[in-house]
Protein backbone atom coordinates (compact mmCIF):
# COMPACT_ATOMS: atom_id res chain seq x y z
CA UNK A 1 -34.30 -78.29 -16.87
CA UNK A 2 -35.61 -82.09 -16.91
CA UNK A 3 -32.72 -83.26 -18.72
CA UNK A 4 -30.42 -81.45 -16.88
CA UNK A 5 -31.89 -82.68 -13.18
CA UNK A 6 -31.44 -86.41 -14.94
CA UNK A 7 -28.29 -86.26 -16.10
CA UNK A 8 -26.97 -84.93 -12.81
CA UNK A 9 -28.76 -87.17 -11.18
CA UNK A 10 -27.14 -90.56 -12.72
CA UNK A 11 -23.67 -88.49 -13.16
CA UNK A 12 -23.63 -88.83 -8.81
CA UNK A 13 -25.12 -92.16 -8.83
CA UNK A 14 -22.47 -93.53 -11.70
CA UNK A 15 -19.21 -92.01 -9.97
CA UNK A 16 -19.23 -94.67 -6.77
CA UNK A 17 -18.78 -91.96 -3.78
CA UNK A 18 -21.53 -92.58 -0.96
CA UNK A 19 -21.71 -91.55 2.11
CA UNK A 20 -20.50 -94.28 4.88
CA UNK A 21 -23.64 -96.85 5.94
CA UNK A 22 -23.95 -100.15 7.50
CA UNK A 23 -22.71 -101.92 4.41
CA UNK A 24 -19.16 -100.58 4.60
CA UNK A 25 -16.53 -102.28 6.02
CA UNK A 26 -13.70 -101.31 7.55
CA UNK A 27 -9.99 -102.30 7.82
CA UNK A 28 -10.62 -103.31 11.49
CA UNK A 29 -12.86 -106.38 9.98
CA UNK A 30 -14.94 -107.56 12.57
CA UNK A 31 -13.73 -105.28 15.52
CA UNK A 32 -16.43 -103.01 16.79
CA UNK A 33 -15.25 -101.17 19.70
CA UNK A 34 -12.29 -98.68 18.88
CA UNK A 35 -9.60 -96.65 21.46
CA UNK A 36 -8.32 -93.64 19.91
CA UNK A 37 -4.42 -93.54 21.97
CA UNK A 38 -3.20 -89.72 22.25
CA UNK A 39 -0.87 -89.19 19.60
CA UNK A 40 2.61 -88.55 19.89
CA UNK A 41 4.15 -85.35 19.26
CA UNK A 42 7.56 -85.57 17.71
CA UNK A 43 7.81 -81.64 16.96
CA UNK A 44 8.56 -78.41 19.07
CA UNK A 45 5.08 -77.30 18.33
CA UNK A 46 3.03 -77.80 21.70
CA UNK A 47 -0.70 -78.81 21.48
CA UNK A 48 -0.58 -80.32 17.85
CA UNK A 49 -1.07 -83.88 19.34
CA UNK A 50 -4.50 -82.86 20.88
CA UNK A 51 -5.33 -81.12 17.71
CA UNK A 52 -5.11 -84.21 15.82
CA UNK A 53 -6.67 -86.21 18.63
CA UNK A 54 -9.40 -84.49 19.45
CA UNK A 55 -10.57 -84.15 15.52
CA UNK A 56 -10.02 -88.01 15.19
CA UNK A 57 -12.49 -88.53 17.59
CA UNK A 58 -14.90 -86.43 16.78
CA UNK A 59 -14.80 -87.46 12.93
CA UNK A 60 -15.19 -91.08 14.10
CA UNK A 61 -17.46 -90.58 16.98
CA UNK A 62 -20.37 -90.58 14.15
CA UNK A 63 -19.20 -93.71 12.59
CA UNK A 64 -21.61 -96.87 12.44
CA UNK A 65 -19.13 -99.21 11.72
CA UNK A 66 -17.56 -99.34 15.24
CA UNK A 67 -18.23 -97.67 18.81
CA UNK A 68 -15.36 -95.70 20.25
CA UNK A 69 -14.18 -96.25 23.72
CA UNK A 70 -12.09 -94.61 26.41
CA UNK A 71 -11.45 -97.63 28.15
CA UNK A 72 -8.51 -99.29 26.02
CA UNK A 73 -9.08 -102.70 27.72
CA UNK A 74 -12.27 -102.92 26.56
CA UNK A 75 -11.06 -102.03 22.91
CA UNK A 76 -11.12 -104.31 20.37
CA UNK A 77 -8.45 -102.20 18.08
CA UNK A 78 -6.33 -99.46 19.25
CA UNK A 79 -5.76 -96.33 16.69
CA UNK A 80 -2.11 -94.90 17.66
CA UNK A 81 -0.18 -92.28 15.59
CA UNK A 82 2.15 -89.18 15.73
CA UNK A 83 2.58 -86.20 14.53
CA UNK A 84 5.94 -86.50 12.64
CA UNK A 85 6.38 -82.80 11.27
CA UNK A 86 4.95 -79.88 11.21
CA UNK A 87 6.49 -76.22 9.73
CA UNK A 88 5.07 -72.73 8.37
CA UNK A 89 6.58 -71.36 5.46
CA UNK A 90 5.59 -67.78 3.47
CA UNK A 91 3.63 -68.88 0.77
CA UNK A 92 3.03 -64.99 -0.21
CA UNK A 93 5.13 -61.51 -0.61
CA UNK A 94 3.24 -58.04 -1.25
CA UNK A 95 5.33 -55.07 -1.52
CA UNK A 96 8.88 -54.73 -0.24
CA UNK A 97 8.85 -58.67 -0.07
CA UNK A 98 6.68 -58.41 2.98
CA UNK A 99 5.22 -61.71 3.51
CA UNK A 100 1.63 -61.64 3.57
CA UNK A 101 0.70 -65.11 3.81
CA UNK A 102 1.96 -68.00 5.50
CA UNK A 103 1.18 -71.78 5.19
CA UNK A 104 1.13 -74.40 7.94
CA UNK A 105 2.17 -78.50 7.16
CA UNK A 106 1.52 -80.97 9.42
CA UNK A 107 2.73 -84.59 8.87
CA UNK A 108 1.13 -87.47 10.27
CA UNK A 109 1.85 -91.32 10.99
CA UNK A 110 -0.87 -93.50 12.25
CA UNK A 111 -1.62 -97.16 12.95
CA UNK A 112 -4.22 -99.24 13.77
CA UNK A 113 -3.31 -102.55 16.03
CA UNK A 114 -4.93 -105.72 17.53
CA UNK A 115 -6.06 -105.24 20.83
CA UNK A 116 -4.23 -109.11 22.05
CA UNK A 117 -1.16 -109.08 19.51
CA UNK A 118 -0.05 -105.28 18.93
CA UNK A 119 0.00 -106.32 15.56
CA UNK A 120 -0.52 -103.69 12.51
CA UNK A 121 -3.76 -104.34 10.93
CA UNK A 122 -3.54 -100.80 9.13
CA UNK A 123 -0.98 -97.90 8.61
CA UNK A 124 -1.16 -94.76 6.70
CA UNK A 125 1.18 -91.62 6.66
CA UNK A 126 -0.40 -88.49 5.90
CA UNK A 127 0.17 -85.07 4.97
CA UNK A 128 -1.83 -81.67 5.15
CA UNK A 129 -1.08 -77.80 4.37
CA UNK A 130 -3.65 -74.92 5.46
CA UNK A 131 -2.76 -71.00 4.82
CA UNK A 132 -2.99 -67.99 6.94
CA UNK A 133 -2.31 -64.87 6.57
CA UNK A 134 0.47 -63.25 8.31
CA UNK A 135 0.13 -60.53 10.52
CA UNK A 136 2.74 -57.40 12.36
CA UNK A 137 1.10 -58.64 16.01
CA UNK A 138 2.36 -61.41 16.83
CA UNK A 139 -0.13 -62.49 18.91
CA UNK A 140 -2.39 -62.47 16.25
CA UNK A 141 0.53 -64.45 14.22
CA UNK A 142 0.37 -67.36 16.65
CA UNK A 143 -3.44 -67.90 17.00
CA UNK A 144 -3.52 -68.04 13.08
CA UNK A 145 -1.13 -70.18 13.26
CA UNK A 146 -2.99 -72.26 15.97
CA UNK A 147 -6.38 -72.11 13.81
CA UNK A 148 -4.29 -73.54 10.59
CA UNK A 149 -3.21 -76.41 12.72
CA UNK A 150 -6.45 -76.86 13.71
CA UNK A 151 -8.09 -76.80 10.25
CA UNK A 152 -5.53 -79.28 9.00
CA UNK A 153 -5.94 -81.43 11.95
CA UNK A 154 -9.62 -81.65 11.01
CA UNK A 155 -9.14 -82.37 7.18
CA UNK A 156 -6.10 -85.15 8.23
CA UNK A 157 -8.85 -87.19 10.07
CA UNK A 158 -11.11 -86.94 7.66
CA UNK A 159 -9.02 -88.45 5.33
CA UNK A 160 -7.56 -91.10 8.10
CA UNK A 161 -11.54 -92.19 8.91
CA UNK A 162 -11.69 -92.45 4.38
CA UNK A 163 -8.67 -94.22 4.22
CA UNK A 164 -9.63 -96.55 6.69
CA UNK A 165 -13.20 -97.47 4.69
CA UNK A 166 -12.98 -100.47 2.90
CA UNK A 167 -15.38 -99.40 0.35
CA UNK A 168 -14.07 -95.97 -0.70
């Protein structure tokens, strides 16, 4: 059980993933204070833009690398994106081709620009899937659907807060 407890051990210390901590950097450099802008929704789908911005800044609201702001004159960067696509497809058929399960895609764009120039310090387009199952209400359709976009929302900036670590 000794061996096993060491090998694990220097198998997580050997593979270079580490939670974020003051010695990270960031592709904001020396900027400290952050504005997260609303995102833009480009699709039909209402709501998805304050989905994506409300899990944004709660992912990055727990970040020690920079303090988030509301105030984007006081900003040093601004993070700006939209929400390019999103679309449900049946992922799933049971009996009498009845779909039973569905899967919702969001696609994302976002940027990160100097507060004085505008200029693009950063950019990254993402892309996330989450299933539900599908349902005869339809009610009960939609707020799946609602949680998926939700759940991918979540996952989308947690891999826009990785992405932007310098270290990872």
């Amino acid at each position: 059980m000794r061996i096993i407890s060491v090998l694990l051990l220097l198998l997580l210390s050997g593979c270079g993933y580490h939670t974020p901590g003051a010695s990270d950097t960031w592709v904001g450099g020396e900027a400290r204070t952050l504005y997260v802008q609303l995102f833009d929704n480009q699709t039909i789908e209402p709501y998805l833009e304050n989905y994506i911005t409300d899990a944004l800044i709660a992912e990055l609201a727990v970040s020690r690398l920079f303090e988030l702001t509301e105030n984007p004159g006081k900003a040093d960067v601004r993070l700006v994106g939209n929400v390019k696509d999103f679309t449900e497809s049946a992922t799933s058929y049971g009996k009498s081709d009845q779909i039973t399960e569905y899967s919702a895609t969001m696609a994302i764009a976002v940027r990160l620009l100097d507060k004085n120039s505008s200029d693009i310090i950063w950019q990254k387009s993402l892309t996330r899937s989450e299933d539900y199952l599908a349902t005869i209400n339809k009610n009960l359709q939609l707020e799946g659907q609602r949680l998926a976009a939700i759940r991918v929302s979540q996952r989308l900036a947690e891999d826009i807060y990785a992405s932007m670590l310098n270290s990872f």
